[in-house]
Protein backbone atom coordinates (compact mmCIF):
# COMPACT_ATOMS: atom_id res chain seq x y z
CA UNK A 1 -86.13 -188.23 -79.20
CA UNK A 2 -87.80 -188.32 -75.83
CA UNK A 3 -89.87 -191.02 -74.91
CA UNK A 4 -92.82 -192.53 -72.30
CA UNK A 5 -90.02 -193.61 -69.53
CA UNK A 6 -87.69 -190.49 -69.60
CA UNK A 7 -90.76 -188.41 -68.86
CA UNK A 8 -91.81 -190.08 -66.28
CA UNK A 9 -88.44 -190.05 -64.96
CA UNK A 10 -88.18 -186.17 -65.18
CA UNK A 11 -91.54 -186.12 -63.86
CA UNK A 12 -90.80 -187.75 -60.78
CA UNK A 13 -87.15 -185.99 -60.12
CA UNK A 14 -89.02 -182.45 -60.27
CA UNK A 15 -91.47 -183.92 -57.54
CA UNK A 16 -88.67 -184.86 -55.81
CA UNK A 17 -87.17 -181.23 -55.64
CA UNK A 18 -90.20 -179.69 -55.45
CA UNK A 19 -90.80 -181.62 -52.25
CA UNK A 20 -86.95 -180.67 -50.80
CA UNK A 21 -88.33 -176.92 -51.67
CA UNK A 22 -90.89 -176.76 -50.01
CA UNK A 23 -90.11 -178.40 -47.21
CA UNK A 24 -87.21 -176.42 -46.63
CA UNK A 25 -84.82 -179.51 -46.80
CA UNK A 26 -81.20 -178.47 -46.42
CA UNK A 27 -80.21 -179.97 -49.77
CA UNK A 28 -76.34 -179.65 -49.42
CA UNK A 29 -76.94 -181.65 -45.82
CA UNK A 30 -79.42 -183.78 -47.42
CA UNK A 31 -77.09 -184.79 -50.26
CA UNK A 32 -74.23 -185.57 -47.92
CA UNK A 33 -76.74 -187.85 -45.62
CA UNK A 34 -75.05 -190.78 -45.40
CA UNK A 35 -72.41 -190.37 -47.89
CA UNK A 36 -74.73 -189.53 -50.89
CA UNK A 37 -76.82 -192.30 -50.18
CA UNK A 38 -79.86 -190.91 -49.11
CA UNK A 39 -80.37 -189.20 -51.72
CA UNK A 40 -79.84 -191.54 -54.15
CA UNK A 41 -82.83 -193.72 -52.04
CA UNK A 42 -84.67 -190.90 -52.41
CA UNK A 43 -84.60 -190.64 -55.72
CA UNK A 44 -85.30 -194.02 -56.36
CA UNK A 45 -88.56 -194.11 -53.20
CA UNK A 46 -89.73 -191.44 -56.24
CA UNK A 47 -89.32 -192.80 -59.22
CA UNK A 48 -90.96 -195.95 -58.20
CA UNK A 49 -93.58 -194.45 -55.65
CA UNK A 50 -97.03 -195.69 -55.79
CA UNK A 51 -98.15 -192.93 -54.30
CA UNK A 52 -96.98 -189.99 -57.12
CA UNK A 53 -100.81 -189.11 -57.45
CA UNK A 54 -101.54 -188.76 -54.34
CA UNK A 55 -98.07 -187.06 -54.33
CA UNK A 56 -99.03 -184.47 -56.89
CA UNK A 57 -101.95 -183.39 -55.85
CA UNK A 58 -100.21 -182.97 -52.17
CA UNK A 59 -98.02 -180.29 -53.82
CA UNK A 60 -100.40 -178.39 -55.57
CA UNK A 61 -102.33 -178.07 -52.03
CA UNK A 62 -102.68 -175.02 -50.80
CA UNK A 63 -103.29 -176.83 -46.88
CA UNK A 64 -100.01 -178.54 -46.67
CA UNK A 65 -98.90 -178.76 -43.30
CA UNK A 66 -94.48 -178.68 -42.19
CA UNK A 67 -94.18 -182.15 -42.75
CA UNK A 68 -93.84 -184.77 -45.71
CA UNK A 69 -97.03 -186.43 -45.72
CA UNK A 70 -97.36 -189.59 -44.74
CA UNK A 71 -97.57 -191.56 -47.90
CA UNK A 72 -94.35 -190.18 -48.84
CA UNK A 73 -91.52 -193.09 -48.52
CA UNK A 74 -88.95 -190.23 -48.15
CA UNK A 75 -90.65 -188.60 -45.23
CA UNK A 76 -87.84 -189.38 -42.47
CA UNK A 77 -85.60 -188.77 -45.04
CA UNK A 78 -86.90 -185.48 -45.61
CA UNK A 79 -86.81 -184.67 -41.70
CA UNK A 80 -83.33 -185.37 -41.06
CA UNK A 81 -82.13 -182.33 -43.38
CA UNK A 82 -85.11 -179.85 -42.46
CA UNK A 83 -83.79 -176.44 -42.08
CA UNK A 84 -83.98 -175.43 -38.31
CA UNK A 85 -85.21 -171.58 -38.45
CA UNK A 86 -84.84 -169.24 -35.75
């Protein structure tokens, strides 16, 4: 049986990737970024964002710009592991 809190918990972990996608965040850098830890900071800056509104409505934008926005707690986070393309 699923309830209220492991929803919201899935919720927030596929924002999570969803942001790394689309921001073309190296994940395998990313999840070695600081020995695991980042990512594990990250995941937890999501789950208990007060932001995840203004959060959702960032990803289904169609005007998003390169960067995490800047009511995202994970945005330096985010720009450590960007993918560099040439």
């Amino acid at each position: 049986m699923e309830g209220p809190i492991v929803r919201h918990v899935e919720r927030r972990a596929r924002r999570l990737h969803d942001m790394i996608r689309l921001l073309e965040v190296d994940e395998i850098a990313f999840s070695r970024l600081s020995r695991g830890e980042a990512y594990v900071q990250a995941r937890n800056n999501c789950l208990h964002c007060v932001s995840a509104g203004d959060c959702l409505l960032w990803l289904e934008s169609k005007n998003r710009k390169d960067a995490a926005p800047v009511f995202c707690p994970n945005r330096s986070l985010f720009s450590k592991c960007r993918r560099h393309l040439t």
